[in-house]
Structure formats: C-alpha cells, structure tokens
Protein backbone atom coordinates (compact mmCIF):
# COMPACT_ATOMS: atom_id res chain seq x y z
CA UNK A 1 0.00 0.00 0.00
CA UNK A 2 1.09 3.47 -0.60
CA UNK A 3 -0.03 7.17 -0.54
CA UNK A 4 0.91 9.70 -3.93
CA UNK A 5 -0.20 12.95 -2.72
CA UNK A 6 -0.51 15.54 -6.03
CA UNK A 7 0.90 19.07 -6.05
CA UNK A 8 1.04 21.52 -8.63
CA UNK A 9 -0.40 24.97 -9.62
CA UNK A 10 -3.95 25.88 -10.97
CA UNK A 11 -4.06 24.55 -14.22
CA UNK A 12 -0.97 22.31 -14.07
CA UNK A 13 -3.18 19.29 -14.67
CA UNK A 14 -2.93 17.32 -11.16
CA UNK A 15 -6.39 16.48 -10.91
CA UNK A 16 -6.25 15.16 -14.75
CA UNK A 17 -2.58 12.65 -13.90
CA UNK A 18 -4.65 11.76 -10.13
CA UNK A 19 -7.29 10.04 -12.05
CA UNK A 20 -4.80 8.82 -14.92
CA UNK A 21 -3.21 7.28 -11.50
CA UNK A 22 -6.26 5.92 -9.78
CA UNK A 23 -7.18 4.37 -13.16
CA UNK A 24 -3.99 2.69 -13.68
CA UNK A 25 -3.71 1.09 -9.98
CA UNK A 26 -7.29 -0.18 -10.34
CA UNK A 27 -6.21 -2.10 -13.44
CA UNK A 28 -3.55 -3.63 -11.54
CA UNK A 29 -6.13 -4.85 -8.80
CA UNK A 30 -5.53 -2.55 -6.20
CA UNK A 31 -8.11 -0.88 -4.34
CA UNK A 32 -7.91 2.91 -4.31
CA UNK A 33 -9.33 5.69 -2.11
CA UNK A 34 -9.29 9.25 -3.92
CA UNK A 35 -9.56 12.05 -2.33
CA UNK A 36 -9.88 15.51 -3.55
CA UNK A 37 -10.50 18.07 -1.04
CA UNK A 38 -12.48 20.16 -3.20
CA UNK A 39 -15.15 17.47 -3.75
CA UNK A 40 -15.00 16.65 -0.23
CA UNK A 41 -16.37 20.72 0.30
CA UNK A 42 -18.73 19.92 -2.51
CA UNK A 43 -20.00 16.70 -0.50
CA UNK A 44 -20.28 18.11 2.97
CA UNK A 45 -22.47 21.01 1.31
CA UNK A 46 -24.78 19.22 -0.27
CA UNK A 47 -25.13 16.30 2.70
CA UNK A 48 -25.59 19.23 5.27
CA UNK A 49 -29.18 21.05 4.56
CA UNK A 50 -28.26 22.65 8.51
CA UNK A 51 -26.01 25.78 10.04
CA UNK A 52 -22.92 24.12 9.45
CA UNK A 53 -23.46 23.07 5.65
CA UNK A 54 -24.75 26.66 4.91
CA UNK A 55 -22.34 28.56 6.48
CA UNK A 56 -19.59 26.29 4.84
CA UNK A 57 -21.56 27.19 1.30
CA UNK A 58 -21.07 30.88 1.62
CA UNK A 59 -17.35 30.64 2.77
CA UNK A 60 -16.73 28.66 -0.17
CA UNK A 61 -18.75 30.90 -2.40
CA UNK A 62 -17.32 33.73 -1.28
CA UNK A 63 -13.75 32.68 -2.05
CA UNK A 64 -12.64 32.47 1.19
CA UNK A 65 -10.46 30.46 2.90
CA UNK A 66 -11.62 27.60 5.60
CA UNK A 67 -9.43 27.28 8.29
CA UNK A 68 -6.87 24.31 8.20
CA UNK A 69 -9.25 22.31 11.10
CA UNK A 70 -11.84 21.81 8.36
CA UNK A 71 -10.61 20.23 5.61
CA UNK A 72 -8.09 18.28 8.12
CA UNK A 73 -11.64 17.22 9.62
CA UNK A 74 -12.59 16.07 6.03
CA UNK A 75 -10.12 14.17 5.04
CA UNK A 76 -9.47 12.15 8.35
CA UNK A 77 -13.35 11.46 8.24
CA UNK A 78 -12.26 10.06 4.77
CA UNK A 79 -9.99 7.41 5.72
CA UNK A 80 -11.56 6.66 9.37
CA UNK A 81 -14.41 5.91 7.20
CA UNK A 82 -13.00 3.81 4.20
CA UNK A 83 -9.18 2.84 4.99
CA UNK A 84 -9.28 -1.19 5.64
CA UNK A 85 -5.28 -1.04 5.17
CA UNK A 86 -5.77 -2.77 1.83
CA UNK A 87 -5.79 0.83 -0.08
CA UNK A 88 -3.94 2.90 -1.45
CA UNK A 89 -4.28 6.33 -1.44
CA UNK A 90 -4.51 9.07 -3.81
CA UNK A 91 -4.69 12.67 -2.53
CA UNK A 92 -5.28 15.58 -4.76
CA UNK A 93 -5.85 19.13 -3.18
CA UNK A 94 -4.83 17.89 0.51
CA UNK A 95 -2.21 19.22 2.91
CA UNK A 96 -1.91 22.54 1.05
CA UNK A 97 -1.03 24.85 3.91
CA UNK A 98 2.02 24.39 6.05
CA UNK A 99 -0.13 23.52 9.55
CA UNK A 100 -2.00 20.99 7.41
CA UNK A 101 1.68 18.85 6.55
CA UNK A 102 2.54 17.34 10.08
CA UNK A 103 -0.87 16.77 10.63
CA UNK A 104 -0.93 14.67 7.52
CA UNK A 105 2.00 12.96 8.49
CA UNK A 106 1.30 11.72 11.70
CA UNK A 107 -1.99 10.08 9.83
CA UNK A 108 0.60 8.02 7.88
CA UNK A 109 2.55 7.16 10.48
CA UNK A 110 -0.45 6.13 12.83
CA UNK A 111 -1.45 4.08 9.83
CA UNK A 112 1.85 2.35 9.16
CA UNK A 113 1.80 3.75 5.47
CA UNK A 114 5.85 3.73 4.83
CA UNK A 115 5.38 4.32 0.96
CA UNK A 116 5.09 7.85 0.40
CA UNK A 117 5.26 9.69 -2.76
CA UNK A 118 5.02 13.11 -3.71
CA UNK A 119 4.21 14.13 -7.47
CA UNK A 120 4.74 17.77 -7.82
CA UNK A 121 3.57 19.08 -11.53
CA UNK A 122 5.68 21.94 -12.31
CA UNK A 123 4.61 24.56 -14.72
CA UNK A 124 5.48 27.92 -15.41
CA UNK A 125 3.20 30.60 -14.44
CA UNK A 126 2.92 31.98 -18.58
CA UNK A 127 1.33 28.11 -18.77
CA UNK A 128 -1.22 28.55 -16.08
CA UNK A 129 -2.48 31.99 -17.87
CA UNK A 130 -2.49 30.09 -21.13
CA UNK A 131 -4.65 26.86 -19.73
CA UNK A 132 -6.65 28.16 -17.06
CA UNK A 133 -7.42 31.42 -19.36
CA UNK A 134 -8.41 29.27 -21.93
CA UNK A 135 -11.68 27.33 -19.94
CA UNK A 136 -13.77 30.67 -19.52
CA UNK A 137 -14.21 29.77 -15.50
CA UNK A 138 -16.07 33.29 -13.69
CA UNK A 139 -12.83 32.88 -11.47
CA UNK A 140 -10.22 32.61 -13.74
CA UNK A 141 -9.67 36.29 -14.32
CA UNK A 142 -6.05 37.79 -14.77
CA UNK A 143 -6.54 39.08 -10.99
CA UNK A 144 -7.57 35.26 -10.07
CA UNK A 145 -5.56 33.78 -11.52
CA UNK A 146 -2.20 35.84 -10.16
CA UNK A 147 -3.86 35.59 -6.58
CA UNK A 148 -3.88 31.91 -7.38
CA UNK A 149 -0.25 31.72 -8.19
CA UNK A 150 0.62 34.01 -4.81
CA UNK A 151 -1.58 31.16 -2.79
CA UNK A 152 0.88 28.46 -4.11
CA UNK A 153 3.87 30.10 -3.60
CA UNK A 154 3.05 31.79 -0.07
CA UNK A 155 1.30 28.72 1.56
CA UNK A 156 1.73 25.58 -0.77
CA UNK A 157 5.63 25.33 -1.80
CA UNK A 158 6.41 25.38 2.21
CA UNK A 159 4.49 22.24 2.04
CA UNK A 160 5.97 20.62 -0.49
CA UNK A 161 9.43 21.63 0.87
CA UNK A 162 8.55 19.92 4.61
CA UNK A 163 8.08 16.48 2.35
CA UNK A 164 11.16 16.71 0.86
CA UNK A 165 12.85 17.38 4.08
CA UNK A 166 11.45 14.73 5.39
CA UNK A 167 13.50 11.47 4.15
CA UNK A 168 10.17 9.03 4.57
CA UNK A 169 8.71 10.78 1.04
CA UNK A 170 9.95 10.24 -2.28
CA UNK A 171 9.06 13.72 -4.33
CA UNK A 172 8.97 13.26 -7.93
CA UNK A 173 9.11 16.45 -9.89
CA UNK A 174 7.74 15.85 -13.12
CA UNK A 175 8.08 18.52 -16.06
CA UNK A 176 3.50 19.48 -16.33
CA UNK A 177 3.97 21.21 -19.42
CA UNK A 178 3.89 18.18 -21.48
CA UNK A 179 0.62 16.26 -22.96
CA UNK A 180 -1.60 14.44 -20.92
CA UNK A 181 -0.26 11.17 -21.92
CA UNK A 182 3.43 12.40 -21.39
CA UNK A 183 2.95 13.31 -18.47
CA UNK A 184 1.28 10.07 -17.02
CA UNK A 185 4.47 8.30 -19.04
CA UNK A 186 6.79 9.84 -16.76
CA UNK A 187 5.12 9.41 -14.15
CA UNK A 188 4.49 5.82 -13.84
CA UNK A 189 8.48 5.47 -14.57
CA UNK A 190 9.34 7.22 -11.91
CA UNK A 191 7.16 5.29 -10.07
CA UNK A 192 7.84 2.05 -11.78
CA UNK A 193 3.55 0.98 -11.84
C-alpha cells in the first residue's frame, strides 16, 4: 500500500494525472481511495441542509479560505471511514497549507503507510495563464488567476518543501507542461507501476 499525494499549480493538470493514476492502480487490482479536497467541500455542502453546511456554502462561495481544522476534519473522516489497510491512497488538493503537513504525516505514520510519494507538476506561471485562461471559469480572471499563483507560492511550496525534508517521502518532480499522456508516461516510470 502506498499514498501519492498531487501538487502543482492551478491549471498544471494534477487532478487530470490523479485520475490517470487511480485508473492505472485499479487495473492492476488494487483498491484505491481518492480524495480531492475540493469534492469533499462539494459533499459536505450538499449532505448538510443545517447551520454548518450553509455557512460552509457561503465561505466557499465567497472565495474564502476555511481554516486548516476543516478540511483536516474532512479528510481524516475520509480514511476513518474507508481505509481497511488494503488501499492505497490518492490525494489531490490535501495538505496545502504548512499547519496541514505534520498533521498529515502523523496520519501516515499512525497508519503504518511507509510508501510515500510526492508528485509535484511543475509549470510555469505563462502556462497557467495560457490553460486556465483558456476554460472561460467566472474565477479565472487575470486578478484570479495571479492571486492563485501568490496562494501556491506563499502557503503551498512550504508544504511541499517539509516532504522533501522529510527522508520518509519520495518527491517526484515531473516537467506538467507536457501532454496528458506524457505526463502520465513519466510518471508511472518514476514510479515504476
């Protein structure tokens, strides 16, 4: 069993490789739990007609940030709900703020997960304008976008950089402005699927 957390910035195709990923493990046999944060938000909204759902809603809506408690709460429900210790795990959108990483951590090691990779996309921040310009998204303004990119730097780069410090995780740094299916190629060798 093993845990490939995805990093990369808006547009840089994570979400796209994470399912390329889950696809490819399940075709192998292996049983896969996916999560992506933002769908997890998306879930809790619509299974929470109360205070709590609604107020979540408008944050979300908004554009505001929740604090670090909530999606650490969403995620942990995740695998206290589904983990048998026969999965592995795929984790797109998670552990994005530096608070979030040790938190994250301590969940592997409480779960005796020892394989630990981390796939960081890289792409240039001309190629994010170019992709995420080009799907006509309300949010994905020049002034979104660039507030985007600050996020990632400021909060999510820390993150990446406590994995790397951390000899347990193998980071793979994999060249995102490719195609799809180049992408995916490199990624599965440097994972040797």
């Amino acid at each position: 069993m093993a845990v490939y957390m995805f990093y990369g910035k808006s547009g840089s195709g994570k979400g796209t490789q994470a399912q390329i990923l889950k696809e490819q493990l399940i075709a192998q046999g292996r049983s896969v739990i996916y999560i992506e944060t933002g769908q997890l938000f998306r879930d809790f909204i619509s299974a929470h007609n109360n205070f709590m759902g609604n107020y979540v809603q408008s944050v979300v809506e908004s554009g505001n940030l929740m604090p670090s408690f909530f999606p650490i709460y969403l995620w942990s429900r995740e695998l206290v709900d589904h983990y048998t210790g026969n999965e592995d795990i795929i984790l797109d959108g998670t552990a994005r703020r530096l608070e979030e990483a040790p938190i994250i951590h301590s969940a592997f090691d409480f779960l005796g997960i020892t394989k630990r990779y981390v796939l960081n996309l890289e792409v240039s921040d001309q190629w994010v304008f170019n992709h995420m310009g080009a799907r006509n998204r309300v949010d994905d303004t020049e002034e979104g976008m660039q507030q985007r990119l600050q996020w990632f730097n400021e909060q999510v780069v820390p993150v990446i950089d406590f994995f790397k410090k951390n000899p347990v995780y193998t980071v793979i740094t994999v060249n995102g402005e490719q195609s799809i299916e180049q992408v995916a190629q490199m990624i599965t060798q440097s994972l040797t699927l």
